[in-house]
C-alpha atoms as a PDB file:
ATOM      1  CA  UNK A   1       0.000   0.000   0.000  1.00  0.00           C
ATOM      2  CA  UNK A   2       1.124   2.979  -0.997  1.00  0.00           C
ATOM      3  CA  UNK A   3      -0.435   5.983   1.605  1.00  0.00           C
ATOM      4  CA  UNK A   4       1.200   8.324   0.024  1.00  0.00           C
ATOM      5  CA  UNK A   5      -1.855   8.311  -2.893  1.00  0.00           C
ATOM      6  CA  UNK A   6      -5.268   9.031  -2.473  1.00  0.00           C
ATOM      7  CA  UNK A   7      -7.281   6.649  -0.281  1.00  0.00           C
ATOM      8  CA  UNK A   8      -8.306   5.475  -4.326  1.00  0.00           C
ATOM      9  CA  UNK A   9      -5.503   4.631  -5.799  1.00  0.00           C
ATOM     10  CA  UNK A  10      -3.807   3.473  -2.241  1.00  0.00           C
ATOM     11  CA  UNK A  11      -3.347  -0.178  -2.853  1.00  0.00           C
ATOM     12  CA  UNK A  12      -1.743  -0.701  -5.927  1.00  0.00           C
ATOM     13  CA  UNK A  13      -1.461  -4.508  -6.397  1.00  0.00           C
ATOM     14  CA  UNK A  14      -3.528  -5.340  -9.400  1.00  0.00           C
ATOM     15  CA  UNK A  15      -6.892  -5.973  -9.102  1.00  0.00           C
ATOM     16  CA  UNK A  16      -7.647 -10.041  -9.249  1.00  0.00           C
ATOM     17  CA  UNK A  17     -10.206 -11.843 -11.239  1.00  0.00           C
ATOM     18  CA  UNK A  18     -13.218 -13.124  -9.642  1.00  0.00           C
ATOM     19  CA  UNK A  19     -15.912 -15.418 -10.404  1.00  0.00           C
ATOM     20  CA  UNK A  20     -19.546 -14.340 -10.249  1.00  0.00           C
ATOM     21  CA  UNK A  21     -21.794 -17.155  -8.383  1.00  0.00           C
ATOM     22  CA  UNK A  22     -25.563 -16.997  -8.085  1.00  0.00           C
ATOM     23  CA  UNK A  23     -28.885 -18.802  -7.133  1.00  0.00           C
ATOM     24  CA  UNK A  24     -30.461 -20.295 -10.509  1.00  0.00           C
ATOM     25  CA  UNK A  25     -33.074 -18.009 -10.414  1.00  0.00           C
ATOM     26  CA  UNK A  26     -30.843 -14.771 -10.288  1.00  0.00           C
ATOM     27  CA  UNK A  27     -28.611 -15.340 -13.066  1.00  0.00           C
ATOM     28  CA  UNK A  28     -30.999 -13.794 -15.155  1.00  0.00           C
ATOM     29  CA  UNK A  29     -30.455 -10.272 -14.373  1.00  0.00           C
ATOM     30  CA  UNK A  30     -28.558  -8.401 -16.402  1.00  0.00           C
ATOM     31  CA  UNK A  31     -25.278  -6.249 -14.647  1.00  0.00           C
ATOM     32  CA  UNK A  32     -26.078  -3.198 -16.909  1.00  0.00           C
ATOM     33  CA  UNK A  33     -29.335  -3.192 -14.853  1.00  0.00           C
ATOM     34  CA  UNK A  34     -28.332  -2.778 -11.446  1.00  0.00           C
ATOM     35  CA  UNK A  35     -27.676   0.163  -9.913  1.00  0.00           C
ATOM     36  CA  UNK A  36     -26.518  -0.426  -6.513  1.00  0.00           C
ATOM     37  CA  UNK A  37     -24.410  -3.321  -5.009  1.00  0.00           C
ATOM     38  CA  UNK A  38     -23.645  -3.563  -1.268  1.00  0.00           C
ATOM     39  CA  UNK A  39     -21.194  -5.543  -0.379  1.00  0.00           C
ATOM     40  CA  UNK A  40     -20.751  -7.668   3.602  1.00  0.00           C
ATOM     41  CA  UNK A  41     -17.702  -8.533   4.854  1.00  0.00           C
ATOM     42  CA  UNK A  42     -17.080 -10.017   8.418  1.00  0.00           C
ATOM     43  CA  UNK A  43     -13.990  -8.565   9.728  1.00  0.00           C
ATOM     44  CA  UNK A  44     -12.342 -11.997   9.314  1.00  0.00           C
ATOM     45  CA  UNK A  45     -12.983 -12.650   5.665  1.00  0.00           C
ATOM     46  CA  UNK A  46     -11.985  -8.618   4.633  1.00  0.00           C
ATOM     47  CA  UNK A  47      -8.402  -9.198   6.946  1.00  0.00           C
ATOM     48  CA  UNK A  48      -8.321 -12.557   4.808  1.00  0.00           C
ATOM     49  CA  UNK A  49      -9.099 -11.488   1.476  1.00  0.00           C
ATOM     50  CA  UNK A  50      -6.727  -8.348   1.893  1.00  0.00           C
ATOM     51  CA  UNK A  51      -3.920 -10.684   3.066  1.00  0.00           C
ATOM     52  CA  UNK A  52      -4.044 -13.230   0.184  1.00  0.00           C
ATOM     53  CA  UNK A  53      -4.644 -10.758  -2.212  1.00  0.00           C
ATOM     54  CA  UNK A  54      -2.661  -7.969  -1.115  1.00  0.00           C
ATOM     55  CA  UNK A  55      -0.239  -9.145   1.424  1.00  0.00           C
ATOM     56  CA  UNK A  56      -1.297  -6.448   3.632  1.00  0.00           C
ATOM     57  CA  UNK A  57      -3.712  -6.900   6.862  1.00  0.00           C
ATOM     58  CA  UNK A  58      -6.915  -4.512   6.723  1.00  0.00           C
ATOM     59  CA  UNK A  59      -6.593  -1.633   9.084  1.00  0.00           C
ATOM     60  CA  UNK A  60      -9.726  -0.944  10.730  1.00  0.00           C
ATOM     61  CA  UNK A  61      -8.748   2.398  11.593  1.00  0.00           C
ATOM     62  CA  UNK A  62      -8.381   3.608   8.111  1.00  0.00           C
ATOM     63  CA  UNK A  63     -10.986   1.299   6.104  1.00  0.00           C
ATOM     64  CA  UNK A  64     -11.376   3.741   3.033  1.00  0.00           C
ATOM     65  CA  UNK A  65      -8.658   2.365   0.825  1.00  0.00           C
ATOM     66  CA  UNK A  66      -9.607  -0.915   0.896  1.00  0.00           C
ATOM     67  CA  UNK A  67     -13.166  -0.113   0.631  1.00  0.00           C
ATOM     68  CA  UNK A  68     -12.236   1.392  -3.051  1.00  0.00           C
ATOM     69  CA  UNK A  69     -10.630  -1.867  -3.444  1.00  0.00           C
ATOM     70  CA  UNK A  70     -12.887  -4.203  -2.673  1.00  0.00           C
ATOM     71  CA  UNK A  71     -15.411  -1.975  -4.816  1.00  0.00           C
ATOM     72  CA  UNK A  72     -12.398  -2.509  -7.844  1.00  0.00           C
ATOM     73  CA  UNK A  73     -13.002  -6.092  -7.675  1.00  0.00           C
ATOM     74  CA  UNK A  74     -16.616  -5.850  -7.936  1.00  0.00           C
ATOM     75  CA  UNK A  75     -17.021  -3.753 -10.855  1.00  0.00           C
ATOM     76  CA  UNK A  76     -13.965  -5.969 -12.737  1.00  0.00           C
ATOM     77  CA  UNK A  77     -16.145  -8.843 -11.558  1.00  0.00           C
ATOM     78  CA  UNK A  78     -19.780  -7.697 -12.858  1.00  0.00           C
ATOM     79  CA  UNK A  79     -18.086  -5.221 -15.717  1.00  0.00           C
ATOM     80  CA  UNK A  80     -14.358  -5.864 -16.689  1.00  0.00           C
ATOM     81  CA  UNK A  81     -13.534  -2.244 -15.898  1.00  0.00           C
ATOM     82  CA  UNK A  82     -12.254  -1.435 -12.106  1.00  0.00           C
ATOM     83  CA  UNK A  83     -13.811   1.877 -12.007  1.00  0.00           C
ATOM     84  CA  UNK A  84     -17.657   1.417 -12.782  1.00  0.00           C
ATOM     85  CA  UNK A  85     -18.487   1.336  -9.457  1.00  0.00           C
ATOM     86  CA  UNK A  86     -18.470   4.422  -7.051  1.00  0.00           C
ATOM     87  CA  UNK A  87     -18.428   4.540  -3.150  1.00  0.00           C
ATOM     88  CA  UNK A  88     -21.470   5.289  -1.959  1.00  0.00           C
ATOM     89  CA  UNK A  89     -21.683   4.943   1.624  1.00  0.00           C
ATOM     90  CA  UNK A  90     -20.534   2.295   4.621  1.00  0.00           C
ATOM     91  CA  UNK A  91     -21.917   1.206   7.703  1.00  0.00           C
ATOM     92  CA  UNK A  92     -20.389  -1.796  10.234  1.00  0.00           C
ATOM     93  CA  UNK A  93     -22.569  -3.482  12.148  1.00  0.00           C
ATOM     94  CA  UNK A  94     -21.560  -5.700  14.967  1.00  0.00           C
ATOM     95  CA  UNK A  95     -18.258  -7.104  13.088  1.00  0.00           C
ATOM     96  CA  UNK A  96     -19.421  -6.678   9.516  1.00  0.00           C
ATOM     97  CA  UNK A  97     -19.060  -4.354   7.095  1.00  0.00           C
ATOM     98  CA  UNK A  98     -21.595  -3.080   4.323  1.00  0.00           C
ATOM     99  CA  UNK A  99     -20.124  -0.640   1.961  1.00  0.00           C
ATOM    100  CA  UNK A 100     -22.560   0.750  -0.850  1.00  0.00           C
ATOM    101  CA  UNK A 101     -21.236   1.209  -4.857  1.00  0.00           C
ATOM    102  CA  UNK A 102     -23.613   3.091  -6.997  1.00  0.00           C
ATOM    103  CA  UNK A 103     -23.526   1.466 -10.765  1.00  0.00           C
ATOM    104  CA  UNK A 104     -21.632   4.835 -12.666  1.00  0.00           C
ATOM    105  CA  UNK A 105     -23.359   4.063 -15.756  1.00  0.00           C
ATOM    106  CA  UNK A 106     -27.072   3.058 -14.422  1.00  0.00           C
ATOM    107  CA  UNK A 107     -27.143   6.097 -12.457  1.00  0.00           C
ATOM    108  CA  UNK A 108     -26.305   8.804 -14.941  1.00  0.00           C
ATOM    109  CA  UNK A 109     -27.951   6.869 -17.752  1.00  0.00           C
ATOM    110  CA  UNK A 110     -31.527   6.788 -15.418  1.00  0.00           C
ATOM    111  CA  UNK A 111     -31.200   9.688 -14.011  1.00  0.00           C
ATOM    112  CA  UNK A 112     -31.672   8.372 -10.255  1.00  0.00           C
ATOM    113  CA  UNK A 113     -32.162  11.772  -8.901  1.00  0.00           C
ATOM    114  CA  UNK A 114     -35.611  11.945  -9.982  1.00  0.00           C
ATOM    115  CA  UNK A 115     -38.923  11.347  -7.932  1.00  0.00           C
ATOM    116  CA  UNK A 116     -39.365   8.435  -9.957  1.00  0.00           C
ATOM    117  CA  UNK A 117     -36.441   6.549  -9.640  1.00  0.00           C
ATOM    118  CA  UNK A 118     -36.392   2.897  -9.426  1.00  0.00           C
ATOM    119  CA  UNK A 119     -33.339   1.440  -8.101  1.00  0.00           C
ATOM    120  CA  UNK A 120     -32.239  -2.188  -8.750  1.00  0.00           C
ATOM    121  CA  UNK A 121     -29.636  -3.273  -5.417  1.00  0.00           C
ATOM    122  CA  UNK A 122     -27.945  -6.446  -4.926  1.00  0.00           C
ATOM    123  CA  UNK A 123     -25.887  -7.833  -1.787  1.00  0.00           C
ATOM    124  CA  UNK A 124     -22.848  -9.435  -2.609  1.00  0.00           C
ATOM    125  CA  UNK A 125     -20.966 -11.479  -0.758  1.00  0.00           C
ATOM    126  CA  UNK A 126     -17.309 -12.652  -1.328  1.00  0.00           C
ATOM    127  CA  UNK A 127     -16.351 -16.463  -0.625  1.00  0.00           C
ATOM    128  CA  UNK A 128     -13.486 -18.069   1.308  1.00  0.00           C
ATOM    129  CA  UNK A 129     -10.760 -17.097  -0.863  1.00  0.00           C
ATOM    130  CA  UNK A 130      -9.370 -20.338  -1.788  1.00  0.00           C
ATOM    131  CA  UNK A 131      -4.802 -20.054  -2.905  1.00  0.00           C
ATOM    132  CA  UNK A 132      -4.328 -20.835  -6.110  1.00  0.00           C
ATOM    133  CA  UNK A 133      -8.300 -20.001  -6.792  1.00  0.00           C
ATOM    134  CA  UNK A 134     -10.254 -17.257  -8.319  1.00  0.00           C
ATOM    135  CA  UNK A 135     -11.946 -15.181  -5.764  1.00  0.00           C
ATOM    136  CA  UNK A 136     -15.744 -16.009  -6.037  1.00  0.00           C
ATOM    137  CA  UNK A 137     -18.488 -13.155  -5.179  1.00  0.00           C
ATOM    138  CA  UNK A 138     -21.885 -14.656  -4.377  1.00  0.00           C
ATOM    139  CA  UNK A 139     -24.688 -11.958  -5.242  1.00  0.00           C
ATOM    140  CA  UNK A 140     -28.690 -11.805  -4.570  1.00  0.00           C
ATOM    141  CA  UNK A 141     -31.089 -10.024  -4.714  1.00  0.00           C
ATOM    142  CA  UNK A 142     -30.912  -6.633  -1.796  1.00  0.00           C
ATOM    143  CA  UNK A 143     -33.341  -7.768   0.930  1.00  0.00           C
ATOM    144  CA  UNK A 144     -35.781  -4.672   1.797  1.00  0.00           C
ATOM    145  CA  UNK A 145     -33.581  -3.311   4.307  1.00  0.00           C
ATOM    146  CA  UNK A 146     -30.906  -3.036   2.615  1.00  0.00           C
ATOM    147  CA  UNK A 147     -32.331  -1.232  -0.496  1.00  0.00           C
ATOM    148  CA  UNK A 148     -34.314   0.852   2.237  1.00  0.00           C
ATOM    149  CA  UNK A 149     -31.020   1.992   3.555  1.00  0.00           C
ATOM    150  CA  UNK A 150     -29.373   2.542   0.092  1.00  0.00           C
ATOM    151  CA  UNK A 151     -32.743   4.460  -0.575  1.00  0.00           C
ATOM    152  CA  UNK A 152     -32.096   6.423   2.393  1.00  0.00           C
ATOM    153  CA  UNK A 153     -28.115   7.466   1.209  1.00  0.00           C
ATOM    154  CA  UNK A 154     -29.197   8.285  -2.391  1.00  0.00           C
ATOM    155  CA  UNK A 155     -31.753  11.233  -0.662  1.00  0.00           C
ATOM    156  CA  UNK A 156     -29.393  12.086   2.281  1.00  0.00           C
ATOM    157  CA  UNK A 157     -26.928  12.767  -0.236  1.00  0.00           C
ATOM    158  CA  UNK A 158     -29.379  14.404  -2.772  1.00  0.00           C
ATOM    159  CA  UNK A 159     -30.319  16.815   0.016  1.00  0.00           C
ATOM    160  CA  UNK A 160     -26.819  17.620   0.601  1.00  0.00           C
ATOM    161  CA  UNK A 161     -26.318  18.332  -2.673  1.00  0.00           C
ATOM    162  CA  UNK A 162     -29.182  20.814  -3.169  1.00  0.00           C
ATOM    163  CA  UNK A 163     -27.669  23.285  -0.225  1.00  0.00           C
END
């Protein structure tokens, strides 16, 4: 990690390939169509993933350039381009993480700022990194809370944009 970049561009090993896994009757749904994607980590699996991948532990304390990772890996995942997916927002509860990506392209193309917005959210989850293995992200379908709360970020940050 390099800390003398922005919290960004702070880990510069290169972003690995992952494998997308879902339930049969998810696989349907297209990438282009989501907007959102929130991705859980237990503390345990993040320090895990960083250290195979990276070779460096997380650091609780300063979460923001490996959130910008892990949000790298997604979008390569899902898109084949690291930077299609923007922070959004992050939360921990109890010893998990959920860190919020808005879809770059879905939201400018829709035009989510509007009173008729539909968002499209998924939860994904990343696997026991296996050595030797791809990394494998499991994704599903947001449960209502969790596209209540990205609901909830999109206006907070609408409102602080209006001011």
């Amino acid at each position: 990690m390099d800390e003398t970049l922005p919290d960004h561009r702070a880990i510069t090993v290169p972003v690995p390939t992952a494998d997308i896994i879902a339930e049969v009757q998810n696989q349907g749904l297209e990438a282009a169509a989501i907007s959102h994607f929130v991705v859980q980590l237990s503390d345990k699996r993040f320090d895990l993933l960083m250290q195979l991948i990276a070779g460096i532990p997380y650091d609780f304390n300063k979460p923001w350039p490996f959130w910008f990772y892990i949000g790298k890996i997604v979008s390569k995942a899902f898109f084949g381009v690291e930077d299609q997916l923007e922070w959004l927002n992050a939360v921990r509860v109890r010893t998990r993480e959920f860190i919020a990506f808005s879809n770059t392209s879905t939201v400018k193309d829709d035009g989510l700022n509007d009173e008729t917005r539909r968002i499209q959210v998924v939860e994904v989850d990343f696997l026991k990194p296996q050595p030797g293995e791809n990394i494998k992200v499991f994704w599903k379908p947001a449960r209502g809370i969790i596209s209540k709360q990205v609901e909830n970020w999109i206006d907070y940050q609408s409102s602080q944009s209006c001011n």
